[in-house]
Protein backbone atom coordinates (compact mmCIF):
# COMPACT_ATOMS: atom_id res chain seq x y z
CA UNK A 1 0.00 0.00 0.00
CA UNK A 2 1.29 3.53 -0.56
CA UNK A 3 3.86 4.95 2.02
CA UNK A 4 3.21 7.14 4.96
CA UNK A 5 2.93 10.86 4.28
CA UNK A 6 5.63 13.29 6.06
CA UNK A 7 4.84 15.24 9.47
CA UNK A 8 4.74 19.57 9.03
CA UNK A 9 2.86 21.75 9.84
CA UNK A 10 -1.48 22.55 8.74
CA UNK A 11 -1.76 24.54 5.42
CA UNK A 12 -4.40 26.86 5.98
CA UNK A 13 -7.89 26.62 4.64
CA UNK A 14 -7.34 28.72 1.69
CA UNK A 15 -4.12 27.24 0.66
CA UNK A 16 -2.27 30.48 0.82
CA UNK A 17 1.28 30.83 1.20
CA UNK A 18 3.27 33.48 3.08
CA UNK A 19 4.48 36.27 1.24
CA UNK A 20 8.26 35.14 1.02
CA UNK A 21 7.40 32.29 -1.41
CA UNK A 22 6.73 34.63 -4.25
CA UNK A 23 9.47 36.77 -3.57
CA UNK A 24 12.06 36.68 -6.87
CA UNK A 25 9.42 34.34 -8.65
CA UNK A 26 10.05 35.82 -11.87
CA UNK A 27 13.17 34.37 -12.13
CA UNK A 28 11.97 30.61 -11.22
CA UNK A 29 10.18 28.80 -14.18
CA UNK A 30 6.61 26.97 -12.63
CA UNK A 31 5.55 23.81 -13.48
CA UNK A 32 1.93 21.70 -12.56
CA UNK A 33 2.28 17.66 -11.88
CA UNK A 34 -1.22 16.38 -12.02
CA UNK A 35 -1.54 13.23 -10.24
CA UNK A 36 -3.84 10.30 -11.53
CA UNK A 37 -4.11 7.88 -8.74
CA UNK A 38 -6.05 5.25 -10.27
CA UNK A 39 -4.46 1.95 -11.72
CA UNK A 40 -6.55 -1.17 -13.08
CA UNK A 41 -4.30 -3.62 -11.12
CA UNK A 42 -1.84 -2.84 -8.17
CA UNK A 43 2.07 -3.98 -9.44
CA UNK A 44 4.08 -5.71 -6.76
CA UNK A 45 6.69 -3.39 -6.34
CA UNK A 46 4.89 -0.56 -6.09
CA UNK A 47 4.14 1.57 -3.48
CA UNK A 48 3.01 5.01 -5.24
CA UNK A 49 -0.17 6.53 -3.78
CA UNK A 50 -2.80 4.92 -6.07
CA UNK A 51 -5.69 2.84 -5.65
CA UNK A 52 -7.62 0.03 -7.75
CA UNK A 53 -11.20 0.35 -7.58
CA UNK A 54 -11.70 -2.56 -5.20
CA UNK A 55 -9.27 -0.44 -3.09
CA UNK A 56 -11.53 2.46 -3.73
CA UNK A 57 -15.40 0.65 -3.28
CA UNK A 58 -16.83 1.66 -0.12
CA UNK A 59 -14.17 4.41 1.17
CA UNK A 60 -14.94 6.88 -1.17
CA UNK A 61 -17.90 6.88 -2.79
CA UNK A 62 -19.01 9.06 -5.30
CA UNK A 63 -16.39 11.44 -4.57
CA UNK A 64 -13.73 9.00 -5.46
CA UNK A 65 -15.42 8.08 -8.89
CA UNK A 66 -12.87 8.05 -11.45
CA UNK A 67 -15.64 9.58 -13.93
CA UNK A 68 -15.69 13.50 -12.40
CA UNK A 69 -11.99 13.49 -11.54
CA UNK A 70 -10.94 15.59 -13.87
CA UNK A 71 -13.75 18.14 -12.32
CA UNK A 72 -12.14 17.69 -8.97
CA UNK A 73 -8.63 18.12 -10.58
CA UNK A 74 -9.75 21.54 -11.86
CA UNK A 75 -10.94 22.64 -8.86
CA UNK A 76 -7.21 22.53 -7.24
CA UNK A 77 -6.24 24.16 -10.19
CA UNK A 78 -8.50 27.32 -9.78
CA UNK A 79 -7.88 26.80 -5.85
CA UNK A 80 -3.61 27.39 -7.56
CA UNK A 81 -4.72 30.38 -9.66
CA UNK A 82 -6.00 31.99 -6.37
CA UNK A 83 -3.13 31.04 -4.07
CA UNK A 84 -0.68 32.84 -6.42
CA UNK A 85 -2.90 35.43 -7.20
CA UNK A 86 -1.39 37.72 -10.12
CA UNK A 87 1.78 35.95 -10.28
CA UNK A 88 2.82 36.42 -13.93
CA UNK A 89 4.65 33.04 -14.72
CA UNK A 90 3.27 31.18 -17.53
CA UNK A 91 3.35 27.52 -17.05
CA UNK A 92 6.81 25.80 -18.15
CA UNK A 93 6.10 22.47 -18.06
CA UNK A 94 3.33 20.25 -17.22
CA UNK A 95 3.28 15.97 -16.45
CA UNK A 96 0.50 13.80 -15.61
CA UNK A 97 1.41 11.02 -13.60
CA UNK A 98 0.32 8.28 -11.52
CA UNK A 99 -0.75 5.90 -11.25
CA UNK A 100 -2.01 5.20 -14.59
CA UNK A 101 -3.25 8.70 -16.15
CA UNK A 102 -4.58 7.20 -20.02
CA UNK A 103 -7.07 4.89 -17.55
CA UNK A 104 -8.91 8.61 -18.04
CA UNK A 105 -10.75 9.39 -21.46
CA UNK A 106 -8.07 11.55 -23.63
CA UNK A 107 -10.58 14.44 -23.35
CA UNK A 108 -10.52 14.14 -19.65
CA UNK A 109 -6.68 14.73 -19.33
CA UNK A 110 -7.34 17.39 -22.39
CA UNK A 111 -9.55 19.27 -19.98
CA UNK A 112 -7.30 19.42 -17.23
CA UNK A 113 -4.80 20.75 -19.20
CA UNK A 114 -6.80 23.21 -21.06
CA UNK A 115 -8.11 24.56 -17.11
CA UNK A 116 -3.86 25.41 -16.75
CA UNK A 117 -3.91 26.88 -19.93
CA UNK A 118 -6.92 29.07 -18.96
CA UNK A 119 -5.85 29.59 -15.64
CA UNK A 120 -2.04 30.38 -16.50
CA UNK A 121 -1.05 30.07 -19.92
CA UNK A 122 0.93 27.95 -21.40
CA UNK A 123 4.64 28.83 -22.25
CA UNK A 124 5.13 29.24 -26.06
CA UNK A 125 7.83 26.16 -25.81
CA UNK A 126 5.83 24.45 -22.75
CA UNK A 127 6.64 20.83 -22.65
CA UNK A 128 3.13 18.74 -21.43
CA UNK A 129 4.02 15.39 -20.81
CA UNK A 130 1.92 12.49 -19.88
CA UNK A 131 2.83 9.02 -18.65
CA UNK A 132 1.03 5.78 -20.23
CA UNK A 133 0.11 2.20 -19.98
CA UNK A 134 0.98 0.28 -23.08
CA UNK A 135 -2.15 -1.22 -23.03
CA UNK A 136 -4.16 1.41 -22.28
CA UNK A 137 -3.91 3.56 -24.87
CA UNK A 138 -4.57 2.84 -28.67
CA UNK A 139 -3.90 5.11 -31.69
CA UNK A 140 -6.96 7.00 -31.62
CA UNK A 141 -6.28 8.13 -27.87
CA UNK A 142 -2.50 9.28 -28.61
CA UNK A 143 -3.78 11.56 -31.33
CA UNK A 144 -6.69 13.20 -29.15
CA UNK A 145 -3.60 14.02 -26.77
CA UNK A 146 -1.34 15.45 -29.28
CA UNK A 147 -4.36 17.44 -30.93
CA UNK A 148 -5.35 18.09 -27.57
CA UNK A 149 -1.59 19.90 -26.65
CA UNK A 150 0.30 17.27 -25.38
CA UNK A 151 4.24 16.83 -26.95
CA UNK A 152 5.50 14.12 -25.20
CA UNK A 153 4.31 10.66 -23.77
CA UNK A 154 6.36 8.32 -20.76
CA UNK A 155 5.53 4.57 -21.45
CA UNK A 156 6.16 2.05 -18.92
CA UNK A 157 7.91 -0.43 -20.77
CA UNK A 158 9.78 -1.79 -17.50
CA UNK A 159 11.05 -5.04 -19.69
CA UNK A 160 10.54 -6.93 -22.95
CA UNK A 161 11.15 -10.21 -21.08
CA UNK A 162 7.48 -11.97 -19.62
CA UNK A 163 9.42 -14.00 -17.24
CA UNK A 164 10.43 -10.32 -15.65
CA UNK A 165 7.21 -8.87 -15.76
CA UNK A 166 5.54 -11.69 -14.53
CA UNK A 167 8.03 -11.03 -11.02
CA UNK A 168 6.56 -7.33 -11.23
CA UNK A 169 3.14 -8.09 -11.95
CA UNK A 170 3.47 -6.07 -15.11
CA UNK A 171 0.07 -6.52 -16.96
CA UNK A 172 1.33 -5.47 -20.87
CA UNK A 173 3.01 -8.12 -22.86
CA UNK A 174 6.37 -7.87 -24.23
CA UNK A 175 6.33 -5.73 -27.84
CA UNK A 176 3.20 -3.75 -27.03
CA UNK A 177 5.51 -0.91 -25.18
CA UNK A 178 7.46 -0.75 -28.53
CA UNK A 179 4.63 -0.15 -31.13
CA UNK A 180 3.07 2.74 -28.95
CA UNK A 181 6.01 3.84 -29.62
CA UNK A 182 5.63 4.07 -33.26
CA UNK A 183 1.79 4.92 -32.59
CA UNK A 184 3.06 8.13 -30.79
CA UNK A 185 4.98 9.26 -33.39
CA UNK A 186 2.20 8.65 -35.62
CA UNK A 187 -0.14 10.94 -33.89
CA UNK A 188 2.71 13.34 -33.97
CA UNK A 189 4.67 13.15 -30.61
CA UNK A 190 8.19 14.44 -31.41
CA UNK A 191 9.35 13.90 -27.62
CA UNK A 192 8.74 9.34 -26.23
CA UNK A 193 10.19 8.14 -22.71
CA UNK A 194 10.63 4.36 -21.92
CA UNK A 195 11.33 3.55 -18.43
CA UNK A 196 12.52 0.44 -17.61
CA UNK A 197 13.21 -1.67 -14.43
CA UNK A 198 16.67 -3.85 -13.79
CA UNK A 199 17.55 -5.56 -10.92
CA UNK A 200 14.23 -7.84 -10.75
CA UNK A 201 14.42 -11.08 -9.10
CA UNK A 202 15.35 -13.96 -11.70
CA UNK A 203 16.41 -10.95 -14.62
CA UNK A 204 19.78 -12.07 -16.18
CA UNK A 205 22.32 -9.65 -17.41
CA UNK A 206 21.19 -11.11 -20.95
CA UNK A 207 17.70 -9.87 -20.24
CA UNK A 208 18.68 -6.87 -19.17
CA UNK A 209 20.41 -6.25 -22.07
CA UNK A 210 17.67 -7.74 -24.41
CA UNK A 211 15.28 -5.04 -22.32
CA UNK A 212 17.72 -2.01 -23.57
CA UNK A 213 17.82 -3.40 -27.40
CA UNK A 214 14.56 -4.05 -27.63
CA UNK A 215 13.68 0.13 -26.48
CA UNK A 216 15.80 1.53 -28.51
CA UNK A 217 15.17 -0.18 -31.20
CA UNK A 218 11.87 1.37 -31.54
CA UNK A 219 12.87 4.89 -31.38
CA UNK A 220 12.60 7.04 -28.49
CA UNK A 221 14.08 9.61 -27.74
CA UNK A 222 14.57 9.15 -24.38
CA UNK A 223 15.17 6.39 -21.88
CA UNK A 224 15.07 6.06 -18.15
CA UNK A 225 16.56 2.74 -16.17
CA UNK A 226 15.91 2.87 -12.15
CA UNK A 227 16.99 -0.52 -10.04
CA UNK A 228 14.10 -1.76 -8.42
CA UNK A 229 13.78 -0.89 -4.94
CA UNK A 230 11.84 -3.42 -2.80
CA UNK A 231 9.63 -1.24 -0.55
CA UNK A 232 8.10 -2.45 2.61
CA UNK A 233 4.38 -3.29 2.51
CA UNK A 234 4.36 -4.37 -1.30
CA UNK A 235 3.80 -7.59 -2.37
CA UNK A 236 7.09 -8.53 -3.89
CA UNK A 237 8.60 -7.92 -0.70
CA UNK A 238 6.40 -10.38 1.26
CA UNK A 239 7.01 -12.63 -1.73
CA UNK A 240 10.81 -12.17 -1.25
CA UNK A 241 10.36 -12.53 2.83
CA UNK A 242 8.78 -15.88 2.16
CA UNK A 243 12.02 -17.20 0.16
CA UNK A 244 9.47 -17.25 -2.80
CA UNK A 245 12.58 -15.03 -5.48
CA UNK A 246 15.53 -14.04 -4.51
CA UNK A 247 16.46 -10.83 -3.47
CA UNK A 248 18.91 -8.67 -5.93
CA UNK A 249 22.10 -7.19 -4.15
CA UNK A 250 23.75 -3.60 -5.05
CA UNK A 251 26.71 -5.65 -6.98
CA UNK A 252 24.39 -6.76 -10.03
CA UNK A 253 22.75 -3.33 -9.58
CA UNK A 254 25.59 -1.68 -10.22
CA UNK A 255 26.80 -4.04 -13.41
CA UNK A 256 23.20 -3.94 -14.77
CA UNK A 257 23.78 0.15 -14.50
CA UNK A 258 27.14 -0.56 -16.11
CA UNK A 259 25.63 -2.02 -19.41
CA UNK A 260 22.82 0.76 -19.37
CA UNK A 261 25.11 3.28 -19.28
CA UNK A 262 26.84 1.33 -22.48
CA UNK A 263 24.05 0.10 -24.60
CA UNK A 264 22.36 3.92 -24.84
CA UNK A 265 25.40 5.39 -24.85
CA UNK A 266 26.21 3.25 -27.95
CA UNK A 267 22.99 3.91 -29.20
CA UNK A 268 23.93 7.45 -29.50
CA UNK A 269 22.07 8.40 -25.67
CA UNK A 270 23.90 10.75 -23.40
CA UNK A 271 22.97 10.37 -19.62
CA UNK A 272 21.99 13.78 -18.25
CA UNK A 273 20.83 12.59 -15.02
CA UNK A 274 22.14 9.26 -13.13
CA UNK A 275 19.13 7.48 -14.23
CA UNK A 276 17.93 9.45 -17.46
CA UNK A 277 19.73 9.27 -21.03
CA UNK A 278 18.20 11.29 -24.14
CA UNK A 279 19.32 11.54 -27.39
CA UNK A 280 19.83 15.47 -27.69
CA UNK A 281 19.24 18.38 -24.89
CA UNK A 282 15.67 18.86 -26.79
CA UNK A 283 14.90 15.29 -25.81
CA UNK A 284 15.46 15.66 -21.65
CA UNK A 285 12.84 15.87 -19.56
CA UNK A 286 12.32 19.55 -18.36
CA UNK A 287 9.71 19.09 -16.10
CA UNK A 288 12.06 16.69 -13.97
CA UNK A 289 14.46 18.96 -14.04
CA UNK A 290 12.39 21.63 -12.21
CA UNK A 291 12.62 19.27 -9.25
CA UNK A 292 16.22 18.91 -9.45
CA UNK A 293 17.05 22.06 -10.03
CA UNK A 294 14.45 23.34 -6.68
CA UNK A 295 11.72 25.26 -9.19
CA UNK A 296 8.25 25.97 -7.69
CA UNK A 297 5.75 23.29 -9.26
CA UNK A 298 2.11 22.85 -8.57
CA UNK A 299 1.29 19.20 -7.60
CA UNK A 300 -2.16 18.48 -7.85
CA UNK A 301 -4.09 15.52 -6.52
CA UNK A 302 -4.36 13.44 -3.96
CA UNK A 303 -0.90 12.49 -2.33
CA UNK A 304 0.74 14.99 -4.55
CA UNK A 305 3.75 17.17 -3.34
CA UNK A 306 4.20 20.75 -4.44
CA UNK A 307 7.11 23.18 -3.82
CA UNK A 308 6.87 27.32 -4.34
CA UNK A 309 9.70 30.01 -3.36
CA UNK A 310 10.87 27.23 -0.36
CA UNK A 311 7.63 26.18 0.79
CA UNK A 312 6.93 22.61 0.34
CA UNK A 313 3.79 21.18 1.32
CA UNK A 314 1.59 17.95 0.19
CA UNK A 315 -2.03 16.61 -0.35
CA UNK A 316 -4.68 14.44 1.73
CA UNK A 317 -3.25 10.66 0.30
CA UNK A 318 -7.08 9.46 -0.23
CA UNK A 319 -8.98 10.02 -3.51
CA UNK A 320 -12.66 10.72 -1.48
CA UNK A 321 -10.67 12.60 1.32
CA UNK A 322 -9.08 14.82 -1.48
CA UNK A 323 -12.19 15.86 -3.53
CA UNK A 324 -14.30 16.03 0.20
CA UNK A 325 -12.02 19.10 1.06
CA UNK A 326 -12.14 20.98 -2.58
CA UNK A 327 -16.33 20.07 -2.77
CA UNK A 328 -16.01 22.16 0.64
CA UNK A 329 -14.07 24.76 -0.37
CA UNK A 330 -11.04 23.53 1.45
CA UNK A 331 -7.49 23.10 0.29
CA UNK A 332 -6.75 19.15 0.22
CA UNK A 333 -3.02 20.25 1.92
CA UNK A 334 -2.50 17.66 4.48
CA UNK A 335 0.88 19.40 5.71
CA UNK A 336 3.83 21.61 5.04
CA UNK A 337 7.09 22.63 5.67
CA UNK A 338 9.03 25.38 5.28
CA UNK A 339 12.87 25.18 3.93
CA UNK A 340 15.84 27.06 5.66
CA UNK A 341 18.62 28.42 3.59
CA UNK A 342 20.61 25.36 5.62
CA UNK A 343 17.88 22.80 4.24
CA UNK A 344 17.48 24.44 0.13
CA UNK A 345 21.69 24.39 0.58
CA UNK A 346 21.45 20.93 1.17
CA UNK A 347 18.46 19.89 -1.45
CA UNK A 348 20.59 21.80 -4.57
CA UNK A 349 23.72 19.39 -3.47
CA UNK A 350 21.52 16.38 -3.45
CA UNK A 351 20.17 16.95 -6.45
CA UNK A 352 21.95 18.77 -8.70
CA UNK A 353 24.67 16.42 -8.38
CA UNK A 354 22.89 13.85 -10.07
CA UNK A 355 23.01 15.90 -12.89
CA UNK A 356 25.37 16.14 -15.90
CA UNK A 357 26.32 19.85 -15.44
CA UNK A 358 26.64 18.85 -11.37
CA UNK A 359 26.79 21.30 -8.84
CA UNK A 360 28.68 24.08 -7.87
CA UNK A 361 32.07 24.23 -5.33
CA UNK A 362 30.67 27.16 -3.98
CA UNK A 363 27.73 25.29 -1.83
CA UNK A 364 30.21 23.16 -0.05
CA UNK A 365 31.33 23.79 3.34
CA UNK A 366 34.75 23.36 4.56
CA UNK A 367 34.57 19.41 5.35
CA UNK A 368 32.18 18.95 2.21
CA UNK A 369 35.28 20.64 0.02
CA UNK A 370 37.80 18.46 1.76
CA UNK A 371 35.57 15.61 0.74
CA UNK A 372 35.09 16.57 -2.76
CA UNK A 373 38.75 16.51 -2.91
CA UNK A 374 39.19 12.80 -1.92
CA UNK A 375 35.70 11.98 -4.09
CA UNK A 376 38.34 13.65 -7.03
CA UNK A 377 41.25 11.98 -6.27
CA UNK A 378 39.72 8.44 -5.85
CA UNK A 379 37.89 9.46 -9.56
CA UNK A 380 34.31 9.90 -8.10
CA UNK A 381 34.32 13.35 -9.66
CA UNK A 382 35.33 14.79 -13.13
CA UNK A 383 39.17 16.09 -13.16
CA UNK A 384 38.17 19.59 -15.56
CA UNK A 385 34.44 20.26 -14.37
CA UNK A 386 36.03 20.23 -11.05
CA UNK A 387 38.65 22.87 -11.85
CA UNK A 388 36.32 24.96 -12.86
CA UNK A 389 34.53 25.16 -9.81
CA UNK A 390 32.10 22.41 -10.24
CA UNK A 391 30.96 18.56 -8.72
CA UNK A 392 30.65 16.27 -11.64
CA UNK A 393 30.20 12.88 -11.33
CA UNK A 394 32.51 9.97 -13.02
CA UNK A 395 30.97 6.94 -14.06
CA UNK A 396 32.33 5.32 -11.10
CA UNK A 397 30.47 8.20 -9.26
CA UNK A 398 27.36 8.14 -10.89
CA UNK A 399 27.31 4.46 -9.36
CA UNK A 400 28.36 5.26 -5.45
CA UNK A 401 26.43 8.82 -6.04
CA UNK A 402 24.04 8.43 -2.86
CA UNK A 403 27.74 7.59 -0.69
CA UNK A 404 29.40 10.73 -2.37
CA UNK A 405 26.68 12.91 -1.53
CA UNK A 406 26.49 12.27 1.73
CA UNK A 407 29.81 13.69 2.10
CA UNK A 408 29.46 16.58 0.45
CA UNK A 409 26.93 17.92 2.49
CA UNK A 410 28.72 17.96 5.58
C-alpha cells in the first residue's frame, strides 16, 4: 500500500502561502504535476499513492469516482490560480502522472490541461508530458492528446522479457511498449520516454540487455533505467520474505547500471541525469528537471507534493478525502514545511549532483570541500568540471552517487 505521508505543519484553509514564497518568482520557471491515482491492477513493487477500484469501493464513494476526476482536478487548479494570485509566470512544463493517467478518457486529461492553460497560460515552448500504460492507450487516444496539446508521452515499458514482468506483476506483454512507440509518433509526438526496471528477481544480465535493445530499437528519444527498490508493505517484498525469489544485491545493480550506461550510450544516448539518457538536450525531460534544479511546481491531486519560493507542502493521500475538502471549499493540503537556507543548501547538493552539469564548489562547506577533494582523487568526480569550480560525477560516481553525496553535504 502507498507509504506514509511526512509530518509539518497545517496549510491553511485557503491554501495560501506566506508572502516570502513569491518573492524573486520571476526568475523561477513553474511547473503543474497532475496526479492520476487510479491503476486497473496494483504492481508488486509498487508503493506510489494509487488505488484500484476494489481499493476504492466503499471508502470513497461518489467522490472518489474516477468519472468526475478531472472536475475535482480543476478545482485545485483554480484553488492554484488563487493562491498565487497575479503571479505572472506562464506555465513551463506540465506531467500527468500516476498511477495510470490514459485509464482517463483523452478528453478528460485534455480538460485538465486546457483549465492550466486558462488559468495560466501555457509557455510558447511548454513541454506537457503524460505518462502511459501500453495497453491502455490505442492510436486513436495518442492523437486526441497530441491534438489536444500534449508533446510528449512516458511509457512504462519496464522489460521486454514476460518472465520479468511476470516477477513485477506487469500486466502489458512484451512488444506492445514498442509499437506505442511508433503509434506516438504517428499521432505526432516528437518527444517518447521508456522507463525500464533492472535488478528484478530472476532478470539475467542477458535480459537486461535484451530489455535495452529491444527500447531503442523502436525509437525514443529518451530512456530512463531505475533498479528496483523493494519497498516495505508491497507484495514482492512479502514474496521475497517468504524465500518465494531471490532478493537482488547492489553488486548486479551496479553491473546492470554498467551495461545501461553502455548500450544507450552506444545507441547514441547521453545520460543527463544518473538514471535518465536522451538523445539530444531537446529530448530531456524539463519538467524533472524543475525538481532537481528546486523550481516551484504545482502538484495536484491526492498524495501529490508541491514546492513554491521554499515552501513545500503535500495533499490528503485518499482520492474521497481529497475531492471532500475541494467540494467544501477547502485546500486538500495535508501538511507543510518550510525550507531554511541550511535545508534548500542541502536539497541543490543532493540533487543537482545527479546531474550532468553537477553542482557548484561554492555550496560546499569546509569538510564537504575536503571531501570533494578525496571523491576527485579516488575518480568519483570529473578532473576539468572540477577545476572549474564544479561537482561532476565519473561513471564510477554516478554508481556510489548516494555515498558521495552524503559527504558533500557535511
Amino acid at each position: 500500500m502507498p507509504s506514509a505521508l511526512p509530518d509539518g505543519e497545517p496549510v491553511p484553509d485557503d491554501g495560501s502561502l506566506p508572502a516570502s514564497a513569491l518573492a524573486g518568482s520571476a526568475d523561477r520557471p513553474l511547473g503543474f504535476y497532475l496526479h492520476v491515482p487510479y491503476c486497473a491492477t496494483r504492481c508488486g513493487y509498487c508503493d506510489f499513492n494509487t488505488y484500484t477500484a476494489t481499493e476504492l469501493r466503499g471508502s470513497g464513494g461518489v467522490l472518489a469516482s474516477r468519472d468526475n476526476y478531472a472536475d475535482t482536478l480543476i478545482d485545485e487548479i483554480r484553488l492554484a490560480r488563487k493562491v498565487l494570485g497575479d503571479d505572472p509566470r506562464p506555465v513551463r512544463t506540465v506531467f500527468v502522472g500516476g498511477g495510470t493517467p490514459t485509464l482517463l478518457a483523452a478528453g478528460d486529461l485534455v480538460r485538465m490541461l486546457a483549465a492550466i492553460r486558462d488559468e495560466f497560460g501555457l509557455a510558447a515552448d511548454a513541454e506537457v508530458t503524460t505518462e502511459a500504460n501500453p495497453e491502455s492507450v490505442d492510436p486513436a487516444y495518442l492523437a486526441a492528446l497530441r491534438e489536444g496539446g500534449f508533446n510528449r508521452v512516458s511509457f512504462g515499458m519496464q522489460s521486454a522479457k514476460q518472465h520479468v514482468l511476470k516477477v513485477l506483476d506487469r500486466t502489458h506483454t512484451p512488444g506492445r511498449p514498442e509499437a506505442c512507440v511508433a503509434e506516438a509518433r504517428a499521432a505526432g509526438f516528437d518527444h517518447v520516454n521508456l522507463d525500464l526496471i533492472y535488478g528484478t528477481p530472476g532478470e539475467s544480465d542477458d535480459d537486461w540487455r535484451a530489455s535495452l535493445e529491444a527500447a531503442i530499437g523502436s525509437g525514443p528519444d529518451h530512456v530512463s533505467a531505475y533498479a528496483l527498490i523493494v519497498e516495505e508493505g508491497t507484495q514482492l517484498a512479502r514474496r521475497i520474505r517468504r524465500g518465494e525469489v531471490p532478493m537482488t544485491d547492489d553488486d548486479v545493480h551496479a553491473d546492470r547500471y554498467l551495461i545501461a550506461d553502455s548500450v544507450l550510450a552506444e545507441a547514441g544516448f547521453d545520460w543527463y541525469e544518473v538514471s535518465n539518457w536522451a538523445t539530444s538536450d531537446a529530448g530531456r525531460c524539463l519538467h524533472n528537471e524543475l525538481y532537481w534544479r528546486g523550481a516551484d511546481w504545482w502538484g495536484a491531486g491526492p498524495g501529490a507534493h508541491s514546492h513554491v519560493g521554499g515552501v513545500r507542502w503535500w495533499n490528503v493521500k485518499h482520492p474521497g478525502a481529497y475531492a471532500g475538502a475541494l467540494a467544501a471549499g477547502r485546500s486538500p493540503g495535508a501538511g507543510r514545511e518550510l525550507l531554511s537556507d541550511e535545508d534548500r543548501r542541502v536539497e541543490r547538493i543532493l540533487l543537482e549532483l545527479r546531474l550532468r552539469e553537477g553542482v557548484p564548489l561554492s555550496l560546499l562547506r569546509e569538510e564537504g570541500l575536503a571531501a570533494s577533494r578525496r571523491a576527485l582523487g579516488e575518480g568519483l568526480l570529473e578532473g576539468g568540471p572540477y577545476e572549474e569550480g564544479r561537482a561532476v560525477l565519473t561513471l564510477r560516481g554516478r554508481l556510489l552517487a548516494d555515498a558521495v553525496v552524503r559527504d558533500l553535504v557535511d
